[in-house]
PDB file of N, CA and C in Angstrom:
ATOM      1  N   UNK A   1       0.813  -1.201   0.000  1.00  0.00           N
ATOM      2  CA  UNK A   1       0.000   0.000   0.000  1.00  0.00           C
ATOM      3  C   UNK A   1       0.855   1.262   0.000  1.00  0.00           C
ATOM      4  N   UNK A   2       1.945   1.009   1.091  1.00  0.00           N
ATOM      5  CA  UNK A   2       3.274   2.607   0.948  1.00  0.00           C
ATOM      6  C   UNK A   2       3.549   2.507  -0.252  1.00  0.00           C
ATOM      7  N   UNK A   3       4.355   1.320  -1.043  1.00  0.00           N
ATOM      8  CA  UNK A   3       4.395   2.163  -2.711  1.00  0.00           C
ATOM      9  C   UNK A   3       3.360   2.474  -3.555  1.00  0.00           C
ATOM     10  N   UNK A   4       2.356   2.035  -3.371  1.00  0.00           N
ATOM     11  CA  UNK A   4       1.258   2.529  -4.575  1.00  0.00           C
ATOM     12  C   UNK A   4       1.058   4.161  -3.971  1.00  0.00           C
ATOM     13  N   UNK A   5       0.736   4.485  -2.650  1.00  0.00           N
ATOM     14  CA  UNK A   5       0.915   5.868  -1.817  1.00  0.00           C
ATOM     15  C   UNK A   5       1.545   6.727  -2.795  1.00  0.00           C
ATOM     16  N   UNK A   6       2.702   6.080  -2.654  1.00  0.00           N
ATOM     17  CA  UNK A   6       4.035   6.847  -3.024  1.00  0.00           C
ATOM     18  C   UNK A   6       4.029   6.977  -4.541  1.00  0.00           C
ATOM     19  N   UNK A   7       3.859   6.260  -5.265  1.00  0.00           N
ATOM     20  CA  UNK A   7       3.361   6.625  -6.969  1.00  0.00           C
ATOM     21  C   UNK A   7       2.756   7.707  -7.063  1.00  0.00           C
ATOM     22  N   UNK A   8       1.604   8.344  -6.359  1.00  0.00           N
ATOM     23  CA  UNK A   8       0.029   8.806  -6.895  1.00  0.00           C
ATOM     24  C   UNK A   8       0.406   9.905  -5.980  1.00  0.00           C
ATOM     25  N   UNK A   9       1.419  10.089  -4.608  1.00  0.00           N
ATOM     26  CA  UNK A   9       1.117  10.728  -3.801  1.00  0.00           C
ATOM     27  C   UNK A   9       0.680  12.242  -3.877  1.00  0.00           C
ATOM     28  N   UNK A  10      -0.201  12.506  -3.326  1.00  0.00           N
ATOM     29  CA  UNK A  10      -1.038  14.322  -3.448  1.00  0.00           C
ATOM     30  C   UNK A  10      -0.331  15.180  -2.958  1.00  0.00           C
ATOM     31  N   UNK A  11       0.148  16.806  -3.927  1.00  0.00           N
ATOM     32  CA  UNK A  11       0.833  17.445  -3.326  1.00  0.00           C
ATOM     33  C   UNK A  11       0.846  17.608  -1.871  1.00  0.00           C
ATOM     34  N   UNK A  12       1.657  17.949  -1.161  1.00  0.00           N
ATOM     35  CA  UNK A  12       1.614  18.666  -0.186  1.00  0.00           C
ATOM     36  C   UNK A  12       1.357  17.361   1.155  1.00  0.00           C
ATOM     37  N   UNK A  13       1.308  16.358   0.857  1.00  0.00           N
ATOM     38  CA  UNK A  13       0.959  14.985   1.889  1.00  0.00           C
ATOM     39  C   UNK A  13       2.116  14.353   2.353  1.00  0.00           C
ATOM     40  N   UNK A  14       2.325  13.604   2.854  1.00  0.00           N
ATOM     41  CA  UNK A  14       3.404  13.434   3.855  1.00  0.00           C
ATOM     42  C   UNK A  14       3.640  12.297   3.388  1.00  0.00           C
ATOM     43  N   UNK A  15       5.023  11.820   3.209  1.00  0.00           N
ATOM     44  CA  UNK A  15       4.891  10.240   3.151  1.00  0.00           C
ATOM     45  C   UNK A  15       5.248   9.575   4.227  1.00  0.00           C
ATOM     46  N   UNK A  16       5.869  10.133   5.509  1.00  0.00           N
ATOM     47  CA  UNK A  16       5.448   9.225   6.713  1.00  0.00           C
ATOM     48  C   UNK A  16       5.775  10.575   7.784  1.00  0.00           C
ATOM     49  N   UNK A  17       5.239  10.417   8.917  1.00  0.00           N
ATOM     50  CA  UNK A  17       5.400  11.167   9.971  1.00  0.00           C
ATOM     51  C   UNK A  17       5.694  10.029  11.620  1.00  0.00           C
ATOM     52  N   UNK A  18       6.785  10.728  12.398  1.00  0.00           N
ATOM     53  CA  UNK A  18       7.395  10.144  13.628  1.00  0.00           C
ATOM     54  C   UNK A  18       6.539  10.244  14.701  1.00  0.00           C
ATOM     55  N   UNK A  19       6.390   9.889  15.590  1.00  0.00           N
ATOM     56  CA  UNK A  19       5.772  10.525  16.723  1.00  0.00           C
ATOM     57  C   UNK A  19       6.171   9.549  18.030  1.00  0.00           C
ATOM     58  N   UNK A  20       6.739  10.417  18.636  1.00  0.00           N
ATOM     59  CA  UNK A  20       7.845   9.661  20.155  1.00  0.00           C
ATOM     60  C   UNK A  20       6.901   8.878  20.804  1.00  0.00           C
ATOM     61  N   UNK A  21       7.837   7.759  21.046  1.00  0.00           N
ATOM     62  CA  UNK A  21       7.294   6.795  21.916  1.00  0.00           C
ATOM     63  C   UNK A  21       6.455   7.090  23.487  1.00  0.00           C
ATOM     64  N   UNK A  22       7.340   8.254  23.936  1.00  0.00           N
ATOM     65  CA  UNK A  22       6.569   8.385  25.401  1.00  0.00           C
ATOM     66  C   UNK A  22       5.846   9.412  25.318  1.00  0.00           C
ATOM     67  N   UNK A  23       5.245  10.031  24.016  1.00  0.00           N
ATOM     68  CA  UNK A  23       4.192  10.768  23.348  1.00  0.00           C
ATOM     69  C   UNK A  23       3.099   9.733  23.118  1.00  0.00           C
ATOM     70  N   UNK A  24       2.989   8.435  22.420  1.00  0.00           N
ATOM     71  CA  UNK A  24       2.182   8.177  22.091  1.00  0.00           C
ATOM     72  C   UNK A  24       1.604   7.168  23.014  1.00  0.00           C
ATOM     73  N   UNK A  25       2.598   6.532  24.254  1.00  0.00           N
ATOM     74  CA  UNK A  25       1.926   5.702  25.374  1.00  0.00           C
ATOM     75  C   UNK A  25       1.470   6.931  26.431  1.00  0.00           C
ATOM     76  N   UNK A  26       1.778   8.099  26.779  1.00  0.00           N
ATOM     77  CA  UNK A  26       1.318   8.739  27.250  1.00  0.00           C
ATOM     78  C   UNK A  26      -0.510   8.780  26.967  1.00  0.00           C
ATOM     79  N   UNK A  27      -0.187   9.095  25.333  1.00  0.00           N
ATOM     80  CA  UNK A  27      -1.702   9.394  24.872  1.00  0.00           C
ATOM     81  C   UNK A  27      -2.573   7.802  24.841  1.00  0.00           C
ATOM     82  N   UNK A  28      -2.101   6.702  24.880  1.00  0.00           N
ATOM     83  CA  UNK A  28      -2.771   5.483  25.037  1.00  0.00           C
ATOM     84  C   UNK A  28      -2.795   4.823  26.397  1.00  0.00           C
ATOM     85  N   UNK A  29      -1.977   5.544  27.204  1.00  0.00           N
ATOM     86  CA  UNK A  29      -2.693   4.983  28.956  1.00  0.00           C
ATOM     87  C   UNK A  29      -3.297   6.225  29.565  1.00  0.00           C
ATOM     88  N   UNK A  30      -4.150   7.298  28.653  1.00  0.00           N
ATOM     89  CA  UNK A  30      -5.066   8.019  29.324  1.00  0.00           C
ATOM     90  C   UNK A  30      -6.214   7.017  29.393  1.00  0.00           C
ATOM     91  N   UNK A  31      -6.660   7.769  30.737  1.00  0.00           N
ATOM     92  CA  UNK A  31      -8.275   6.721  31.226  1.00  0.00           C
ATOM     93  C   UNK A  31      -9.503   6.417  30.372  1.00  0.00           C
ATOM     94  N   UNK A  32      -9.184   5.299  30.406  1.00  0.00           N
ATOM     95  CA  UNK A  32     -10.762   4.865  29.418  1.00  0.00           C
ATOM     96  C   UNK A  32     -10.336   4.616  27.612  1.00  0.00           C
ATOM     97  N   UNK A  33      -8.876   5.024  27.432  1.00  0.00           N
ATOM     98  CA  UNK A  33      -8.652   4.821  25.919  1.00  0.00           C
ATOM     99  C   UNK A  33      -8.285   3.362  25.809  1.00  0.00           C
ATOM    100  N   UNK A  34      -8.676   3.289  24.055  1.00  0.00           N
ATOM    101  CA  UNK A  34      -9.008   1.863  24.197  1.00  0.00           C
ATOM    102  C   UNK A  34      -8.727   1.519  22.687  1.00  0.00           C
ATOM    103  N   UNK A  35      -8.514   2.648  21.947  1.00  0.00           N
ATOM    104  CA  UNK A  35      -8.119   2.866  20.755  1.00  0.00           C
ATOM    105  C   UNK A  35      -7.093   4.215  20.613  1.00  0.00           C
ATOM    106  N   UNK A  36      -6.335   4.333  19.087  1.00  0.00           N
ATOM    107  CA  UNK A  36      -6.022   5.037  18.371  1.00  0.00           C
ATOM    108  C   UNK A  36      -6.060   5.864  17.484  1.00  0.00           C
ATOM    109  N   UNK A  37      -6.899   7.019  16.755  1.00  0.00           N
ATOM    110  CA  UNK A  37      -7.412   7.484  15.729  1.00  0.00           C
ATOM    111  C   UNK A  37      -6.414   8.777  14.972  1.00  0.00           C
ATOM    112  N   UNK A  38      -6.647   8.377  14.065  1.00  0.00           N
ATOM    113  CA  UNK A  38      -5.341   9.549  13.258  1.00  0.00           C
ATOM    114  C   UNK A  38      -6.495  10.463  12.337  1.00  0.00           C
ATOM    115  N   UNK A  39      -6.126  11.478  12.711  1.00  0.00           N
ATOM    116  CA  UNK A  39      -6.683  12.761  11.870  1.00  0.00           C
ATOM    117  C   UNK A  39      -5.492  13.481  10.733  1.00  0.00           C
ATOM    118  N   UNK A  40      -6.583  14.524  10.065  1.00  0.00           N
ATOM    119  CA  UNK A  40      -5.378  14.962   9.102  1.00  0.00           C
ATOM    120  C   UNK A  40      -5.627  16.061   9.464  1.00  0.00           C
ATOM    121  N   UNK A  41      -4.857  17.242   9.493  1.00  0.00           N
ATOM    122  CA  UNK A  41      -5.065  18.640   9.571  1.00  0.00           C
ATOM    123  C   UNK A  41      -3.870  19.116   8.495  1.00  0.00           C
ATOM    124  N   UNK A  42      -4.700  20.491   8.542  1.00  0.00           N
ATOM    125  CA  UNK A  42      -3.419  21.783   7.643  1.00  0.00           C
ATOM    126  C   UNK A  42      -3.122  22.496   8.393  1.00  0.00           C
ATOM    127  N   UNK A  43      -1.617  23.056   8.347  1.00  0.00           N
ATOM    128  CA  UNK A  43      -1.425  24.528   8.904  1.00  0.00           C
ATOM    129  C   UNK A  43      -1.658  25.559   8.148  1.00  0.00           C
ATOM    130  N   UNK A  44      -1.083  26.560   8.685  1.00  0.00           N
ATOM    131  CA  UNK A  44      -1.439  27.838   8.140  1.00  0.00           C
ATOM    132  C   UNK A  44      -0.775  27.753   6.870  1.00  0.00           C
ATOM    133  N   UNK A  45       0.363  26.953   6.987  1.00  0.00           N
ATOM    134  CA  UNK A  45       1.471  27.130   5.561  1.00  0.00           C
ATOM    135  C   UNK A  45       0.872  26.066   4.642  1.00  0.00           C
ATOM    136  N   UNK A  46       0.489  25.638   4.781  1.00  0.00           N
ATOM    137  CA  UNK A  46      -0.109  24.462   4.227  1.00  0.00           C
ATOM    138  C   UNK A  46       0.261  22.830   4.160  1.00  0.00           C
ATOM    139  N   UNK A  47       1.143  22.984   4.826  1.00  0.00           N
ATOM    140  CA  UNK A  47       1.200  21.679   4.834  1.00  0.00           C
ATOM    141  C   UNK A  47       0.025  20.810   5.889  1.00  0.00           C
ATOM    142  N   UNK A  48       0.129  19.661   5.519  1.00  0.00           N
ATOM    143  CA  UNK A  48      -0.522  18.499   5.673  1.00  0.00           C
ATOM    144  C   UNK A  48       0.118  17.630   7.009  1.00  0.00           C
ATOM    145  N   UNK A  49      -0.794  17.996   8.091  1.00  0.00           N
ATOM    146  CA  UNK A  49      -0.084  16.306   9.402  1.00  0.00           C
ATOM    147  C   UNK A  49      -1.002  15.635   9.706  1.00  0.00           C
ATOM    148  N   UNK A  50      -0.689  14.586  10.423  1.00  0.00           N
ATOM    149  CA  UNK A  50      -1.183  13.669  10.725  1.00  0.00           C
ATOM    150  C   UNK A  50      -2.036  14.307  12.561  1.00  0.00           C
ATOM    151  N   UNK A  51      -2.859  14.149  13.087  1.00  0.00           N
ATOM    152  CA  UNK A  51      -3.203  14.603  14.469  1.00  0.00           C
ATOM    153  C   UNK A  51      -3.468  13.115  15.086  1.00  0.00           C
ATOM    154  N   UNK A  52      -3.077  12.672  16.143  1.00  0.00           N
ATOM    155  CA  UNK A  52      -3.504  11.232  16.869  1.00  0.00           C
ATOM    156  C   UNK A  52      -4.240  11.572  17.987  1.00  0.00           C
ATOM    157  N   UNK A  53      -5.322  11.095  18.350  1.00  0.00           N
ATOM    158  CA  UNK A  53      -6.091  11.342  19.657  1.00  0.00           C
ATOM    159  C   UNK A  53      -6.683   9.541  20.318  1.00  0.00           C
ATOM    160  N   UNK A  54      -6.927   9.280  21.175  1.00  0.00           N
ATOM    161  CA  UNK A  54      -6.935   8.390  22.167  1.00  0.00           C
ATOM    162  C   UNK A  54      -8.820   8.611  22.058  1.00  0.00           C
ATOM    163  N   UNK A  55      -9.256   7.154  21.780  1.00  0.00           N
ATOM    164  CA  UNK A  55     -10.356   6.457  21.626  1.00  0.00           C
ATOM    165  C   UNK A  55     -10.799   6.219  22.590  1.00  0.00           C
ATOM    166  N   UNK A  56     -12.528   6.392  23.139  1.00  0.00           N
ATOM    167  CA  UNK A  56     -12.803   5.303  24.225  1.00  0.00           C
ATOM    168  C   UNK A  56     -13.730   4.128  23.679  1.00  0.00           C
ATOM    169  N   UNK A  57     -13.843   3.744  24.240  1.00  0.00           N
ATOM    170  CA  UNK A  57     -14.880   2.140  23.910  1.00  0.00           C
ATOM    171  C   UNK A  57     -16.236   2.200  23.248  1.00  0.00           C
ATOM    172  N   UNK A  58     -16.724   3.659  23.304  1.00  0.00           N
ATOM    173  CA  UNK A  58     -17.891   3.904  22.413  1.00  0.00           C
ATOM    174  C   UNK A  58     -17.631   4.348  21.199  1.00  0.00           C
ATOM    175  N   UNK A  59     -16.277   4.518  21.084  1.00  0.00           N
ATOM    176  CA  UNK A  59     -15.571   4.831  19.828  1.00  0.00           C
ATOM    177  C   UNK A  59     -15.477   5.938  20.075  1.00  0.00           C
ATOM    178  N   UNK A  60     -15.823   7.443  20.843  1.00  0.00           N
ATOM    179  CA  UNK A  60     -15.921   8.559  20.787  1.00  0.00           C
ATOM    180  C   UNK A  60     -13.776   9.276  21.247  1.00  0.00           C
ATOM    181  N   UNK A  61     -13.625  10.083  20.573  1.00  0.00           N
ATOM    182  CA  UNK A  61     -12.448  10.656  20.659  1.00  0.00           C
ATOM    183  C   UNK A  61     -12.469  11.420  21.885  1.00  0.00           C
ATOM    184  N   UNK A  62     -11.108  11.415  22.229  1.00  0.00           N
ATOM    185  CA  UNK A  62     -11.249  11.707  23.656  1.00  0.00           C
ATOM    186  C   UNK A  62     -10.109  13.041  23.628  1.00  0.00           C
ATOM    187  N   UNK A  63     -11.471  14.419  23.729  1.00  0.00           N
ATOM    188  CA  UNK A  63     -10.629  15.285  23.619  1.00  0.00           C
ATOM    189  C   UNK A  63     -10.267  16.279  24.815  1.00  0.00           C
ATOM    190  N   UNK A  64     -10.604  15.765  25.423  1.00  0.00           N
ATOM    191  CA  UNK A  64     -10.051  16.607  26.890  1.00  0.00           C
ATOM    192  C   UNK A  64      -8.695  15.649  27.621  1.00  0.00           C
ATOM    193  N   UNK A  65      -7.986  15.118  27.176  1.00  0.00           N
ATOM    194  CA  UNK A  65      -6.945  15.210  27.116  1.00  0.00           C
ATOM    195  C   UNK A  65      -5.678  15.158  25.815  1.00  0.00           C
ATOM    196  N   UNK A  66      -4.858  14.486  25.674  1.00  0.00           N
ATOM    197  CA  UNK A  66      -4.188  14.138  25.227  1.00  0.00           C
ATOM    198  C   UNK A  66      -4.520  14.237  23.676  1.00  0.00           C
ATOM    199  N   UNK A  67      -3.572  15.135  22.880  1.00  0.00           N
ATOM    200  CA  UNK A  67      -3.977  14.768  21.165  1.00  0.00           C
ATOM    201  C   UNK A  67      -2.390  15.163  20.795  1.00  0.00           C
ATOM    202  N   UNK A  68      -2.005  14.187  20.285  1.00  0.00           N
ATOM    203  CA  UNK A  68      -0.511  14.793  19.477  1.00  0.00           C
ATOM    204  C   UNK A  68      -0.472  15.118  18.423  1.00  0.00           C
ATOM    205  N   UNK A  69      -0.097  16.144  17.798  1.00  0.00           N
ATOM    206  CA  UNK A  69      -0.084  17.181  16.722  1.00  0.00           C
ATOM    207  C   UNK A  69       1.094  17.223  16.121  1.00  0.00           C
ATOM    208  N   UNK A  70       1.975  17.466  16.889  1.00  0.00           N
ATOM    209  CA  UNK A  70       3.671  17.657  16.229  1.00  0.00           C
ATOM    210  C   UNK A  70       4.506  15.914  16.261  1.00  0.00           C
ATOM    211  N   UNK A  71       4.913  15.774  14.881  1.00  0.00           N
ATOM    212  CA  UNK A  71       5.562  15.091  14.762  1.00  0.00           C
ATOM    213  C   UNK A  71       6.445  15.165  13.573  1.00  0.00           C
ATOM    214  N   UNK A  72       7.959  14.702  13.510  1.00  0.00           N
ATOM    215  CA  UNK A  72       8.291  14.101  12.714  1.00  0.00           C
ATOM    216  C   UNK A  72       8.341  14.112  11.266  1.00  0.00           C
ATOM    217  N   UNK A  73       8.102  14.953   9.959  1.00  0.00           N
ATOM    218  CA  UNK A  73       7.246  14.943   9.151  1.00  0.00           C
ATOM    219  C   UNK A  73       8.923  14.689   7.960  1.00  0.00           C
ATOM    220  N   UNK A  74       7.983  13.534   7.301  1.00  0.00           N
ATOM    221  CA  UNK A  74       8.366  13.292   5.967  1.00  0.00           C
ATOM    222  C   UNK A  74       8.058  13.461   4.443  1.00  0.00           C
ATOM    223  N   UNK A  75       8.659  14.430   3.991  1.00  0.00           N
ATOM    224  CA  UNK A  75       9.226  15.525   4.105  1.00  0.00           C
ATOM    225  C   UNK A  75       9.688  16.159   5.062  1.00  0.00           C
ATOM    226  N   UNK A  76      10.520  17.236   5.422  1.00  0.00           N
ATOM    227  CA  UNK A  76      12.040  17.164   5.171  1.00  0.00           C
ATOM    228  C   UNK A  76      12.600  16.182   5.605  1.00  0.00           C
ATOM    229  N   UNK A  77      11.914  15.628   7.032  1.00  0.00           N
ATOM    230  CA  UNK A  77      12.904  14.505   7.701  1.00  0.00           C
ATOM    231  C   UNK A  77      12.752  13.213   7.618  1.00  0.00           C
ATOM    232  N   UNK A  78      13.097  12.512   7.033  1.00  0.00           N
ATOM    233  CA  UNK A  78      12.713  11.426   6.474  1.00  0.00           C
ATOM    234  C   UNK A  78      13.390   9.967   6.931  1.00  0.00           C
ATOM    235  N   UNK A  79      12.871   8.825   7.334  1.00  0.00           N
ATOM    236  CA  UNK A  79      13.590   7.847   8.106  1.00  0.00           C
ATOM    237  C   UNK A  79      14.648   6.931   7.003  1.00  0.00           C
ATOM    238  N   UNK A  80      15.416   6.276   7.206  1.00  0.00           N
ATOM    239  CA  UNK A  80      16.280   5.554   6.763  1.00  0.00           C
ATOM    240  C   UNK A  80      15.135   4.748   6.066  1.00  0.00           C
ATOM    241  N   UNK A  81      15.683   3.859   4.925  1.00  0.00           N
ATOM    242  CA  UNK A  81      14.928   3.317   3.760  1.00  0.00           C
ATOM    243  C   UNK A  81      15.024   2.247   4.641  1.00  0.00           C
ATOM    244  N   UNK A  82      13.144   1.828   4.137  1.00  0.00           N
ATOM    245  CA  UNK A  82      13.104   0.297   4.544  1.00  0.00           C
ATOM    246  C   UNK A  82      11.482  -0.002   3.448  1.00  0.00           C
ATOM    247  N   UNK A  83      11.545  -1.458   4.028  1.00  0.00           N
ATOM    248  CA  UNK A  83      10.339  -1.864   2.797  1.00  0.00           C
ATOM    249  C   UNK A  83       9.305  -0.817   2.517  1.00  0.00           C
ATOM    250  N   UNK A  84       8.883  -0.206   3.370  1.00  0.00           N
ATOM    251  CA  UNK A  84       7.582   0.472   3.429  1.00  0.00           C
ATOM    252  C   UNK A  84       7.785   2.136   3.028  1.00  0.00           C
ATOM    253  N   UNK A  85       9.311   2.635   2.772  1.00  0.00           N
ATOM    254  CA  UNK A  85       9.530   4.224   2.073  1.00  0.00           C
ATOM    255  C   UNK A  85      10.356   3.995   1.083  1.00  0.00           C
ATOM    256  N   UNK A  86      10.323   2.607   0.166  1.00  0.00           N
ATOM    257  CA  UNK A  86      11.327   2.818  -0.857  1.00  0.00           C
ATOM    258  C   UNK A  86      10.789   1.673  -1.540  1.00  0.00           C
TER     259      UNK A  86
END
């Protein structure tokens, strides 16, 4: 699915984004999460990220705490080649 992504990919979209480990168990041992959900947002400049917020069991997003926003973004910074970016 990452190379077909990567063929077609839409200006301005990311082809992978980082997001720290004690960022994202932080946001998955808040109370009652039970899932993971990835959003997309724009900034002002336009680029394109990824947003992660912490699920509860009714499926509802759980926004009074925890949502990570900043990560990592590929473009410019990009991880060492492996099956899934090359």
């Amino acid at each position: 699915m990452t190379s077909l992504y990567r063929s077609s990919i839409p200006e301005g979209m990311p082809v992978s984004e980082t997001f720290e480990l004690a960022s994202v168990n932080t946001l998955l041992s808040q109370s009652g999460c039970t899932a993971l959900r990835i959003y997309y947002g724009k900034k002002e400049d336009g680029t394109i990220h990824a947003i992660l917020v912490g699920v509860n069991e009714k499926g509802e997003d759980i926004t009074k705490g925890v949502i990570l926003e900043e990560a990592q973004r590929c473009p410019p910074e990009c991880p060492p080649d492996s099956l899934l970016n090359k």
